[in-house]
Structures are given as C-alpha cells and as structure tokens.
Protein backbone atom coordinates (compact mmCIF):
# COMPACT_ATOMS: atom_id res chain seq x y z
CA UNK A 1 -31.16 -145.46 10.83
CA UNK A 2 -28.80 -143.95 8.17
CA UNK A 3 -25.14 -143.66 8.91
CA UNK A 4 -22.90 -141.25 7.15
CA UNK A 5 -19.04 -142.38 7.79
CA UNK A 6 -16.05 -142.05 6.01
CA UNK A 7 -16.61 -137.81 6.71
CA UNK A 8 -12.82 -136.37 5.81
CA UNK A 9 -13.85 -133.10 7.78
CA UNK A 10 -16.89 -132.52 9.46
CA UNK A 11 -17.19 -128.66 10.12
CA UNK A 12 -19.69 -127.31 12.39
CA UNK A 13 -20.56 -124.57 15.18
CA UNK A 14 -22.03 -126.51 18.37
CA UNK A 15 -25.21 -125.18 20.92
CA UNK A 16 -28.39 -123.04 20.48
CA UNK A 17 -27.18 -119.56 20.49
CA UNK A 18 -25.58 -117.51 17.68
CA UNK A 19 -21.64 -116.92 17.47
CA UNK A 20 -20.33 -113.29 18.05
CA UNK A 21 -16.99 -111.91 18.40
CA UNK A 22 -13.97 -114.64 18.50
CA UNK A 23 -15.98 -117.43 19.16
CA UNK A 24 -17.79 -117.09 15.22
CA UNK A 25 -14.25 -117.98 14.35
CA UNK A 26 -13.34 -120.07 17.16
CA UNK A 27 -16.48 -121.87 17.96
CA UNK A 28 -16.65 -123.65 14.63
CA UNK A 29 -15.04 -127.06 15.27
CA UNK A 30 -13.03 -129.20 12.19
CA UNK A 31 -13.56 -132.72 13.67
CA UNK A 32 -11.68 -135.53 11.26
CA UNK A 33 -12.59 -139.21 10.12
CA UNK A 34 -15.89 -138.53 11.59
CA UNK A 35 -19.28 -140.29 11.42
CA UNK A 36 -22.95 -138.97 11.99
CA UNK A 37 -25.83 -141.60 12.63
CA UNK A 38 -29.51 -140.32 11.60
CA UNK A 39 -32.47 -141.72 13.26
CA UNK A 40 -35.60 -140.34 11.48
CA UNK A 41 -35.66 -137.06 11.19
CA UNK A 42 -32.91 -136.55 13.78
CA UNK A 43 -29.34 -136.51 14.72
CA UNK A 44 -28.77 -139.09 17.11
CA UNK A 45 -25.00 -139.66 17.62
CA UNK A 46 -21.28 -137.85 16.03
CA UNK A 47 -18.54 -140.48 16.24
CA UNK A 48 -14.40 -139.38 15.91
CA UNK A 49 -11.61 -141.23 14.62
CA UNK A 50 -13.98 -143.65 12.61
CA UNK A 51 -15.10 -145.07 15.95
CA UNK A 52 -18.74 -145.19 14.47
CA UNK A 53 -21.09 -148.96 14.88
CA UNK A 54 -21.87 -151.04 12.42
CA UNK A 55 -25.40 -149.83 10.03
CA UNK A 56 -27.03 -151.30 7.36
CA UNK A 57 -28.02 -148.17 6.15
CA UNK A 58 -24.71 -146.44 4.86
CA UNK A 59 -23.41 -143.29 3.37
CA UNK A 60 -20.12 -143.18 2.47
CA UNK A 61 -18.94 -139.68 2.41
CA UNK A 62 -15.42 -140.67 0.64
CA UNK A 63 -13.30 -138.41 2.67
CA UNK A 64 -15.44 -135.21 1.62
CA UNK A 65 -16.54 -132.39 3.84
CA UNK A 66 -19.78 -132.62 5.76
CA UNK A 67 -21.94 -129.48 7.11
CA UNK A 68 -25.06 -128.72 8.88
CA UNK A 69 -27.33 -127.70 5.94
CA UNK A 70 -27.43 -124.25 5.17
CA UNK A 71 -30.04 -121.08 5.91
CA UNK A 72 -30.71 -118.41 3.83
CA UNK A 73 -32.41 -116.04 6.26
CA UNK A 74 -33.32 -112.89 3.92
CA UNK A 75 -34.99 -113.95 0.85
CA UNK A 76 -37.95 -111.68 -1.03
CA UNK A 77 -39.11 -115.24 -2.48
CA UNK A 78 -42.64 -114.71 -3.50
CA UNK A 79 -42.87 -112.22 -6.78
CA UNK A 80 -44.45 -111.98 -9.86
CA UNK A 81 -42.68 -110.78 -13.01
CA UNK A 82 -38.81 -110.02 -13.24
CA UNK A 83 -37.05 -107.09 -13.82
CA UNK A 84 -34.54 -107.24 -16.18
CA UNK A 85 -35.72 -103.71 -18.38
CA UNK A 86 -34.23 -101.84 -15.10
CA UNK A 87 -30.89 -102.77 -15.63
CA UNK A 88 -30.03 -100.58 -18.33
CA UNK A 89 -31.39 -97.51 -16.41
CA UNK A 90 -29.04 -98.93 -13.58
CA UNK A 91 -25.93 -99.05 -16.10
CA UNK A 92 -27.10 -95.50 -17.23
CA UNK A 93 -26.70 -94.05 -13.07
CA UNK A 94 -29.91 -94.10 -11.96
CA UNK A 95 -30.05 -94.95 -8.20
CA UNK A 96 -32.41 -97.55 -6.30
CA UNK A 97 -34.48 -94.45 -5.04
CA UNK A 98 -34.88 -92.97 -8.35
CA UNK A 99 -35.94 -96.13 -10.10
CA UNK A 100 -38.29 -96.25 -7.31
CA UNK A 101 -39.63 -93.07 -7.50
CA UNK A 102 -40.33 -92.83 -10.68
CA UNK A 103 -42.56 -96.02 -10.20
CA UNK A 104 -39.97 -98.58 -11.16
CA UNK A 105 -38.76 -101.01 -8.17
CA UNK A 106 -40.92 -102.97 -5.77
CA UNK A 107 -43.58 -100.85 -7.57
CA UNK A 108 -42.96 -102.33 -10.41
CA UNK A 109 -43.04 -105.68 -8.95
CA UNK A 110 -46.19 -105.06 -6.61
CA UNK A 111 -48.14 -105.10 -10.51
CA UNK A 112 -47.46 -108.21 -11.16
CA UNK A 113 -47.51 -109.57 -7.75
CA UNK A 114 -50.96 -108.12 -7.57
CA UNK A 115 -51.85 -109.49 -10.90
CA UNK A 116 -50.48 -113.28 -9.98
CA UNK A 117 -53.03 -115.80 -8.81
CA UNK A 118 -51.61 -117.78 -5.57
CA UNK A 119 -51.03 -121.11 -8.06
CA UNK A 120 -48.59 -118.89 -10.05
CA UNK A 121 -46.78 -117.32 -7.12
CA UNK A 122 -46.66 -121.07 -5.90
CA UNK A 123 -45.22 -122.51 -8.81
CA UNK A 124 -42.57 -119.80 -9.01
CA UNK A 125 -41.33 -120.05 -5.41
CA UNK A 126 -41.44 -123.69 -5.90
CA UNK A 127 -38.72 -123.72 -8.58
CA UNK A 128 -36.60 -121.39 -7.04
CA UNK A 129 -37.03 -123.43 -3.65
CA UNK A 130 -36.30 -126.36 -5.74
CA UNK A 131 -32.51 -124.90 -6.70
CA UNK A 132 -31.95 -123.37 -3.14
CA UNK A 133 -31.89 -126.99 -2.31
CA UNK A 134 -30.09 -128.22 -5.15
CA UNK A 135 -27.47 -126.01 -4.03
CA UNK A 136 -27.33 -127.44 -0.35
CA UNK A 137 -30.34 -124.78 1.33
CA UNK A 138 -32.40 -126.73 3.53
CA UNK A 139 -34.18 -123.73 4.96
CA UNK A 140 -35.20 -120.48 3.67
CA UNK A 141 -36.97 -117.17 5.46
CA UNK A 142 -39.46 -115.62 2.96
CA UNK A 143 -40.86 -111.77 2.97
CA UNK A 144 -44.20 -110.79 2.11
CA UNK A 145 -43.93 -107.13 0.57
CA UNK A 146 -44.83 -106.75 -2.56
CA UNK A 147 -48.36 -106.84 -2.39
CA UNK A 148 -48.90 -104.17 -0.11
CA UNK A 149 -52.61 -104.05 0.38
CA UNK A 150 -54.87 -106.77 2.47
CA UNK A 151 -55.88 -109.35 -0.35
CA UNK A 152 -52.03 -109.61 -1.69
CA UNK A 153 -49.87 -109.39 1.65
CA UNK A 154 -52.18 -112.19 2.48
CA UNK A 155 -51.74 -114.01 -0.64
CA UNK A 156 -47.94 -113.77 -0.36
CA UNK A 157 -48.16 -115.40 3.14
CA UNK A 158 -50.92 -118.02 2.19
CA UNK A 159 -48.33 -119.27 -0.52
CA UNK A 160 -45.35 -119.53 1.95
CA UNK A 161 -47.48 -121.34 4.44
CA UNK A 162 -48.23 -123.64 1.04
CA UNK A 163 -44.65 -124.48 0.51
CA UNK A 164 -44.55 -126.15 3.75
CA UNK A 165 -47.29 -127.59 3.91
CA UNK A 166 -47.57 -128.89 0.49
CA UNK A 167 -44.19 -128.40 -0.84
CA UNK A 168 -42.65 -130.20 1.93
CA UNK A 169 -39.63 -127.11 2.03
CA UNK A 170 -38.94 -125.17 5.28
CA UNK A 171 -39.73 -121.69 4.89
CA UNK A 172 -39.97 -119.66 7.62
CA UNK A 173 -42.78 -116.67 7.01
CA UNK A 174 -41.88 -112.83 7.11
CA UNK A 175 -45.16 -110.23 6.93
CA UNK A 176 -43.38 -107.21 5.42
CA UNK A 177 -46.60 -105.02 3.92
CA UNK A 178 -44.30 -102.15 4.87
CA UNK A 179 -41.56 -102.72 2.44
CA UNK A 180 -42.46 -98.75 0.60
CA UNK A 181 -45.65 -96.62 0.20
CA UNK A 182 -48.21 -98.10 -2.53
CA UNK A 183 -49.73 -95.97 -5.22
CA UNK A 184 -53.05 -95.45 -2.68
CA UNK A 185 -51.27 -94.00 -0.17
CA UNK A 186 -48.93 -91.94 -1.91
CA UNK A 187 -47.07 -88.87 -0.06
CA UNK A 188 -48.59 -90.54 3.13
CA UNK A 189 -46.62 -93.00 4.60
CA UNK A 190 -48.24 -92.49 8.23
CA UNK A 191 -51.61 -93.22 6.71
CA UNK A 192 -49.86 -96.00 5.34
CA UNK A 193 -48.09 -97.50 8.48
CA UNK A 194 -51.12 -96.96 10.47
CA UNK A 195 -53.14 -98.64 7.62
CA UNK A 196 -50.88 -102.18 7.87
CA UNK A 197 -50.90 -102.18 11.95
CA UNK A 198 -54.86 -101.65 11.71
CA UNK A 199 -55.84 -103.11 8.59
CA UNK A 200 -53.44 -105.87 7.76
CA UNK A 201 -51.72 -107.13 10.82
CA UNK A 202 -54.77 -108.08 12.41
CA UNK A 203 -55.51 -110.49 9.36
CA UNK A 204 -52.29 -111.60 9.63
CA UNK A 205 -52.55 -112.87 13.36
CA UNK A 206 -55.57 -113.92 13.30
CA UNK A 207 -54.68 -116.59 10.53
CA UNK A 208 -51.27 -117.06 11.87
CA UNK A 209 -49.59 -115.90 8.63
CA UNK A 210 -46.24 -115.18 10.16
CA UNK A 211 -43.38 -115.15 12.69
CA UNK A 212 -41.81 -112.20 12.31
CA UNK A 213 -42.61 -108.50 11.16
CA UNK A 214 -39.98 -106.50 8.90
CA UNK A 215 -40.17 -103.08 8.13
CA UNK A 216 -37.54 -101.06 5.63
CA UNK A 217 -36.40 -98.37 7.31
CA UNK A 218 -34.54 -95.98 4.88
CA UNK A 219 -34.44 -92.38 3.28
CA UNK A 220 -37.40 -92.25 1.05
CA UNK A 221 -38.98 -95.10 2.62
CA UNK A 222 -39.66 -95.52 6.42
CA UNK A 223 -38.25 -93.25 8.95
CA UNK A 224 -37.55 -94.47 12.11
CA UNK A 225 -40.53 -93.43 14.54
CA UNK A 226 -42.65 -95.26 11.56
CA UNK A 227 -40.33 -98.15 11.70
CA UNK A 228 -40.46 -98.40 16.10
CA UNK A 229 -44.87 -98.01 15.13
CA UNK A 230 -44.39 -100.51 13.10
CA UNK A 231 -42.71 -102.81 15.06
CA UNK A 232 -44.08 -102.06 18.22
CA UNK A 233 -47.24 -103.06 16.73
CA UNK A 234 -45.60 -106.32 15.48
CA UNK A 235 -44.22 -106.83 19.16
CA UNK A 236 -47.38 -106.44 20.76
CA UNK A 237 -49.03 -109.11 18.19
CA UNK A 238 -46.31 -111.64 20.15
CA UNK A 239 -44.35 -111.66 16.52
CA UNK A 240 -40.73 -111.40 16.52
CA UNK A 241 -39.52 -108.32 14.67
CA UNK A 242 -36.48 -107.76 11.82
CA UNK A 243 -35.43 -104.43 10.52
CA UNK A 244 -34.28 -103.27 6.69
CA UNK A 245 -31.78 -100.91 8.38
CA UNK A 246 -28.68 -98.38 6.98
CA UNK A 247 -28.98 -99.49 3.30
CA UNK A 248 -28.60 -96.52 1.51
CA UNK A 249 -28.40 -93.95 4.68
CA UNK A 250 -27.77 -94.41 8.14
CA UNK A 251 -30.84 -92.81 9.19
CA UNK A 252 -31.00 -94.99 13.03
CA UNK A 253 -32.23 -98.41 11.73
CA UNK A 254 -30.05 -100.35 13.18
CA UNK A 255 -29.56 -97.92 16.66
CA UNK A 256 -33.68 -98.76 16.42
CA UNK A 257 -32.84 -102.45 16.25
CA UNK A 258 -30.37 -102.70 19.02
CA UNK A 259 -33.18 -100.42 21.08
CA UNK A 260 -36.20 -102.65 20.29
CA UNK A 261 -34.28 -106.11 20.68
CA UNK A 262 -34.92 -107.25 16.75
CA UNK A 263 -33.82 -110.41 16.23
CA UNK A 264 -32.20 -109.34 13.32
CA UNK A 265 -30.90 -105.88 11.40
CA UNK A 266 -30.89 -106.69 7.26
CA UNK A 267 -28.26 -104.63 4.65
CA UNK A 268 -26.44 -102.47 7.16
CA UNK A 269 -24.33 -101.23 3.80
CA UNK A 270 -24.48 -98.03 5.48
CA UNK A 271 -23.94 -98.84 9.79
CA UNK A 272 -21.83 -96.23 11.59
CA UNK A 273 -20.38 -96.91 15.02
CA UNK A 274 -23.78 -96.14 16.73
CA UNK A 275 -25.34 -98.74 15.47
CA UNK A 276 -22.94 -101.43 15.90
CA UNK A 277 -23.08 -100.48 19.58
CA UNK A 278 -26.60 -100.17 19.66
CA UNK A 279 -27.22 -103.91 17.81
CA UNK A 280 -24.42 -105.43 19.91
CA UNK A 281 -25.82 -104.43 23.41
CA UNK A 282 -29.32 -105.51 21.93
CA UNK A 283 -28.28 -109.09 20.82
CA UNK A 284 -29.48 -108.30 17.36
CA UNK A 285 -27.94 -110.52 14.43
CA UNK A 286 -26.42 -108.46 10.99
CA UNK A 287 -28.33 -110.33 8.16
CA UNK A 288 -25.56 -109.17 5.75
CA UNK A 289 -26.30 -109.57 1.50
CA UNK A 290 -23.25 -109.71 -0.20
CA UNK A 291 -24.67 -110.39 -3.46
CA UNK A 292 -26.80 -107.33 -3.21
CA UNK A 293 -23.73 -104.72 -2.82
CA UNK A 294 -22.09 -106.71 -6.27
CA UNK A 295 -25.18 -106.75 -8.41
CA UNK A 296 -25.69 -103.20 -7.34
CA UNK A 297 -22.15 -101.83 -7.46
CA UNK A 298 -22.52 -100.39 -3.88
CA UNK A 299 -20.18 -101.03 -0.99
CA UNK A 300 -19.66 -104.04 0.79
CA UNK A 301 -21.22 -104.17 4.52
CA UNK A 302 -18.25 -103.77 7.36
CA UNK A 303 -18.64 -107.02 8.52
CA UNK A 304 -15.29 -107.13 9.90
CA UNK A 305 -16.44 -104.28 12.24
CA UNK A 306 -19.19 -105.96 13.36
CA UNK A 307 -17.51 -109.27 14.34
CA UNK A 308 -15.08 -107.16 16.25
CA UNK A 309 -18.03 -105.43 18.07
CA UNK A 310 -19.89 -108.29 19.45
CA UNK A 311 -22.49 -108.36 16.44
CA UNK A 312 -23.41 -111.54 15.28
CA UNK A 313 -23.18 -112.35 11.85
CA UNK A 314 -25.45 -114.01 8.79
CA UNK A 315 -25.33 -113.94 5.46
CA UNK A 316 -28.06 -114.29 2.72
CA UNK A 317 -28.81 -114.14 -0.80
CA UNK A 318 -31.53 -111.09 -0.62
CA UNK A 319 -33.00 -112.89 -3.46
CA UNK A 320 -35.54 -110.56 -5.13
CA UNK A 321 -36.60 -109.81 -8.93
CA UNK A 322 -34.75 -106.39 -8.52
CA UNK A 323 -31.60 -105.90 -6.42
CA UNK A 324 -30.24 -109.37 -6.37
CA UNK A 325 -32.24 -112.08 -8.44
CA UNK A 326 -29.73 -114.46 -7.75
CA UNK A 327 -30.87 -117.60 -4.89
CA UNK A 328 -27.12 -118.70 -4.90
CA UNK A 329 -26.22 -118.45 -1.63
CA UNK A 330 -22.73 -120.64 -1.94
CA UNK A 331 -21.64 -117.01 -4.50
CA UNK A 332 -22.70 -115.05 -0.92
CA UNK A 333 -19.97 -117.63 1.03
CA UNK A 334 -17.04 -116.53 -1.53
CA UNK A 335 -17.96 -112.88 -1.30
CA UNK A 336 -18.30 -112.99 2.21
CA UNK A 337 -14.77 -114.74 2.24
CA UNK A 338 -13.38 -112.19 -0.13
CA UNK A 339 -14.95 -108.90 0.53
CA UNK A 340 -16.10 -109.23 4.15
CA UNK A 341 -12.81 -110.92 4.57
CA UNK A 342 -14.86 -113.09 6.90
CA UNK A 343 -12.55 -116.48 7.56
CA UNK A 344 -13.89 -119.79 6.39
CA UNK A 345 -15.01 -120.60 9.98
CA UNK A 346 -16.81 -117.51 10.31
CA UNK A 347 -18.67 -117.98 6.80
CA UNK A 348 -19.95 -121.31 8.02
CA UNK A 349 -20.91 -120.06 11.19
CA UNK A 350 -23.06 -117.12 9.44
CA UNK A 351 -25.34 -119.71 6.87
CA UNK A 352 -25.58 -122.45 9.49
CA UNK A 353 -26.09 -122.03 13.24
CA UNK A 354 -26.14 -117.88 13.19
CA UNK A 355 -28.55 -117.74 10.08
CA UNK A 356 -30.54 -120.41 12.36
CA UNK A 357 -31.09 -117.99 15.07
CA UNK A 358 -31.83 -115.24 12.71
CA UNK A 359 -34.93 -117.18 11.66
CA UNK A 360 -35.54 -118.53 15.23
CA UNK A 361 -34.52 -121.66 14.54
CA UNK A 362 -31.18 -122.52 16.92
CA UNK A 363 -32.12 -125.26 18.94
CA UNK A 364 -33.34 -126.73 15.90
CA UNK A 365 -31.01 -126.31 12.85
CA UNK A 366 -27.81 -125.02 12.32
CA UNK A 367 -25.11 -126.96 13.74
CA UNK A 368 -24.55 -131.34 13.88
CA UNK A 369 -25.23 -132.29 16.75
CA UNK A 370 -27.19 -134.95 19.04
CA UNK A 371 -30.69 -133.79 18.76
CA UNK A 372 -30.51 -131.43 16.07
CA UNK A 373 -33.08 -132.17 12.67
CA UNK A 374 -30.68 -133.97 10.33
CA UNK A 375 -30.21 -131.47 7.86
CA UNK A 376 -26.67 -131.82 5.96
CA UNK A 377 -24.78 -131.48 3.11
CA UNK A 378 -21.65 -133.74 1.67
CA UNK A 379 -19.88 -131.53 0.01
CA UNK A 380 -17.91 -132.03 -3.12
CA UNK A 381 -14.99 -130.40 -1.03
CA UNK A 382 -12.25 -131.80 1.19
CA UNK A 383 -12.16 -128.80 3.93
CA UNK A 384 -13.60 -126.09 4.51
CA UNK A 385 -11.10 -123.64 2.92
CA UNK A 386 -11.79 -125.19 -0.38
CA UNK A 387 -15.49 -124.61 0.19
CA UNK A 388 -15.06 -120.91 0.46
CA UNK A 389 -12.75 -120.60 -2.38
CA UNK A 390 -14.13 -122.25 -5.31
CA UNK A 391 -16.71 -119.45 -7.30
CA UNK A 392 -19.59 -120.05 -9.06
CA UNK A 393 -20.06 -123.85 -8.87
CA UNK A 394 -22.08 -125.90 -7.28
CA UNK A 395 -20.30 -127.94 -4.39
CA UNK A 396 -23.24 -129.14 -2.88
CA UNK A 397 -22.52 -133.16 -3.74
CA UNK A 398 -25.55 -134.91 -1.67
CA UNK A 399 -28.34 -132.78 -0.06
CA UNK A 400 -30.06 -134.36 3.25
CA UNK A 401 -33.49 -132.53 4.94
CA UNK A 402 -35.02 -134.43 7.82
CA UNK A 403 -32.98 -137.54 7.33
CA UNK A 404 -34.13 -137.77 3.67
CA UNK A 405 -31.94 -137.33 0.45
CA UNK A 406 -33.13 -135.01 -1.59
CA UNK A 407 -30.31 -134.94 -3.71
C-alpha cells in the first residue's frame, strides 16, 4: 500500500466516458487537502480534508498538485532518420504537399524506416518513451505508417507490441499503412488502398498487431470513399477506427468520421460546421495537435467551436520526425490554454480522461478514482492554473505508472 497525502489540489475528471460540452469544463473536480491510497497497481481509496488512515508507505505531496497521469493519444513514434534538411525549404514557402510531392515528407522518412532493423526502431522509441514519461506521460498511442509495404508496417507494429512487452511502457498500437501512396504504387492510390485491406490488414489481424486503423484523409492523399474502404475494412476486422481528417482541406474527413462512428477525428485544422455536426452526433473525439499548427505556422484548430458543439476534446503532441518532432506534450497544455483558449479544466480533461477514451482506455486510465490503474503525477505546481501557465519547463515533479515511481 502506498499513500500519497498532504495533496494541496487534487484535479481530476471522474467516470468512464469522455467530457463534451460544459461538463469538459465543469466535470473536472479541484478537491483540497486530499489523499489517494494505492494498492498494487490500483487506486483503492480518495480521502478529503486530510481524513486519510494511517500507512507506512508514504508520499508526501507537500501541498503540490496531483493528476491522473497523462495520454498522448496521436503520436507517429516509430521512425527512422530525422528531418531537419526540410526546414529550410519550409522557411523558403514550400507547403507540406509540395515537400511531399517532390519525394520529401513521410517519403522521406519511409527510407529510413525501411532501412532500420526492428532493434534500432526499438531503441529510438525507447528514448523518446523514456522522456514522455519523464515529463509525466504514462501512456502513449503509436502509428504505424511509414513503412508502407507488408515487411515494414509489420515491423513498426512488432516494435510497439515490444515496448510493452519488454519495455514495460503503455503504448497503445495504431496500423496506419495508409498514411500516403509509396513509390510502388505511385498515381494509384486505389491499387494502393485495396493493396493494405488485402495484403496487409490480414497480417495485421492475424498477429494481433493493433487496435485501431487510421487512415489520412486529405487533398493529395486519401479521398474520402478511399478513406470509408479503408475503414470499413478496418471495421469489419473488429478494429476500432481513427481518421487524419480536414488538415490542410476540408475535403469530408471528419463528416466521414461522425458517419462511420470513429472513435476519434486527428488535426481538424481545417473542420467547417459540417463536420462538427457530423463528429458530434457520431460521438467521435477531436484529437487536436497544437504543436503541429506552431511548428508549421498554420492555424490553430477551432477548438472552442467544437466544445461548444458537443465534440469532445484531446490534445496530443503529433510527435513525428517531420511536422512536429517535439514529444512535449505539457508545451501542447499551454498552447491549448493560449490558442485554443481552452480553460485549465478543459486542458486537463483533454490529456487525461478524454485522451483515455480516444485510445480506448476510459474505464481504465484517465481520471483518480477507486478502481482506476494508479497512474499519477505530483506536480511541481500548486493548482491547476499554474500548470497551464508556466511554458517550456518541466513540471512533472514525481511520475507514478501502476503504483510504481518511475520518477
């Protein structure tokens, strides 16, 4: 048994089921003088007004803020080779399509992702894994997608399974083969799509390399009857489905998301009104990468729109060797806070119990409660305000994952 007392505020969403609307603001609760006990793995009691029992087992959280441990539920985490010669051509004007079409991009990364042997591709996600939870992220979804035939989409998804297994990190497995058109099927993205639900995906179930499919659904890319083949594939596999949606172009992503009943819709830079509607009568969560729009220079997702639509929201680092290679997802918070203009409350609520769902993991993670895996972070913070305000440090004081420090 482990008890953490002395909590100044503990900050946390409550139930299974995401936050939408009000209630992401409203359904955080700011309990004070509060106390958690651990019991293994688990979370087996939250005391009030110091009103905790005696433990020989103690941590004294000196009047600091406690959390659930946060979720980064969009992450391209498995990559070889960086990309930092693109930059310049990115400072010159050229766009994210361009780049890509001139063989730059997740092209370029799909080289040396290809060329990586599964220790090396280990090894790398290990050490990024390794800050994530330096930096208070006790669970992270990872994309396949950058190998884009059957020996490498398999690879990617061998190595995530890996760094659970052997790693001892939580990292909940995406199969995204269609993430753009490889050099072998060039000008044919059909062939290619039909090439992944014939080829690939059967692999990929038969091995039980994932949980959910992802497809990127954009001008240049994916349209959106490739996208619903795609998914519909996924679907019929029994894997829950995610869409790249309204990046660049609102093309119908995210009205194909609301349609099919995706758990999530990722980016949504571009969303119009139809689909907001469509995602909020489907249930579908708004992954939402801050970090993405400031490395790139694009606009900032209208998260505010979506709250006030029903949408539930998430945010996420998007970390990837091209349009965000930053894991930090404490920077996503502030931006959310400051360009979302997303209330502390509603931050929380979108890397704890709303990122949860987004990764299928809500009546697991995500909020401290009775029951819930004791994942939680003591912040070097004394509210949540504070949390969300301070920029480019790390706040995360003590790190705990299944009852276990780990930092």
């Amino acid at each position: 048994m482990i008890l953490i007392k002395n909590i100044g505020m503990l900050a946390t969403a409550e139930g299974n089921e995401p936050l939408r609307g009000a209630a992401q603001h409203g359904g955080v609760k700011l309990r004070r003088n509060a106390a958690v006990m651990i019991n293994g793995d688990t979370i087996q009691a939250v005391y009030d007004n110091g009103s905790a029992p005696e433990c020989d087992n103690v941590i004294d959280a000196g009047g600091r803020l406690v959390t659930a441990g946060l979720i980064d539920a969009h992450t391209h985490l498995i990559f070889g080779g960086w990309r930092q010669h693109e930059v310049p051509l990115k400072l010159r004007g050229a766009s994210y399509l361009e780049i890509l079409q001139a063989g730059g991009g997740i092209l370029n990364t799909l080289v040396a992702t290809r060329n990586a042997s599964e220790d090396e591709l280990y090894e790398r996600a290990e050490k990024a894994l390794a800050e994530m939870l330096d930096h208070g992220i006790t669970t992270v979804e990872a994309k396949s997608g950058y190998g884009l035939d059957v020996e490498n989409e398999l690879k990617q998804l061998r190595v995530i399974r890996r760094l659970s297994a052997e790693g001892g990190f939580s990292v909940v497995p995406t199969f995204m083969a269609a993430h753009a058109v490889p050099p072998e099927f060039k000008g044919d993205p059909d062939g290619y799509i039909e090439f992944i639900c014939t080829k690939i995906l059967p692999k990929v179930a038969d091995d039980e390399l994932c949980e959910f499919v992802d497809v990127f659904c954009e001008t240049g890319v994916f349209d959106v009857e490739q996208s619903r083949r795609m998914l519909t594939y996924g679907q019929a596999y029994g894997f829950k489905t995610k869409i790249h949606a309204d990046e660049i172009d609102a093309i119908g992503g995210s009205v194909l998301a609301g349609e099919m009943g995706a758990v999530s819709a990722e980016h949504l830079i571009a969303i119009d009104k139809a689909g907001i509607e469509s995602m909020a009568r489907g249930g579908t969560i708004a992954c939402l990468l801050p970090g993405t729009s400031l490395y790139l220079g694009k606009e900032f997702a209208p998260a505010r729109d979506m709250i006030a639509a029903g949408v539930p929201v998430a945010v996420c680092t998007d970390f990837n060797p091209g349009s965000c290679p930053s894991n930090d997802l404490q920077l996503c918070m502030n931006l959310a806070y400051l360009k979302y203009r997303m209330t502390p409350e509603e931050v929380l609520a979108a890397v704890t119990i709303n990122a949860a769902c987004a990764v299928g993991r809500g009546e697991t993670l995500g909020t401290v409660e009775p029951g819930k895996q004791a994942d939680l972070v003591i912040w070097d913070a004394e509210d949540l305000d504070y949390l969300v305000y301070r920029m480019g440090t790390n706040k995360a004081e003590k790190v705990i994952r299944k009852g276990n420090i780990v930092k």
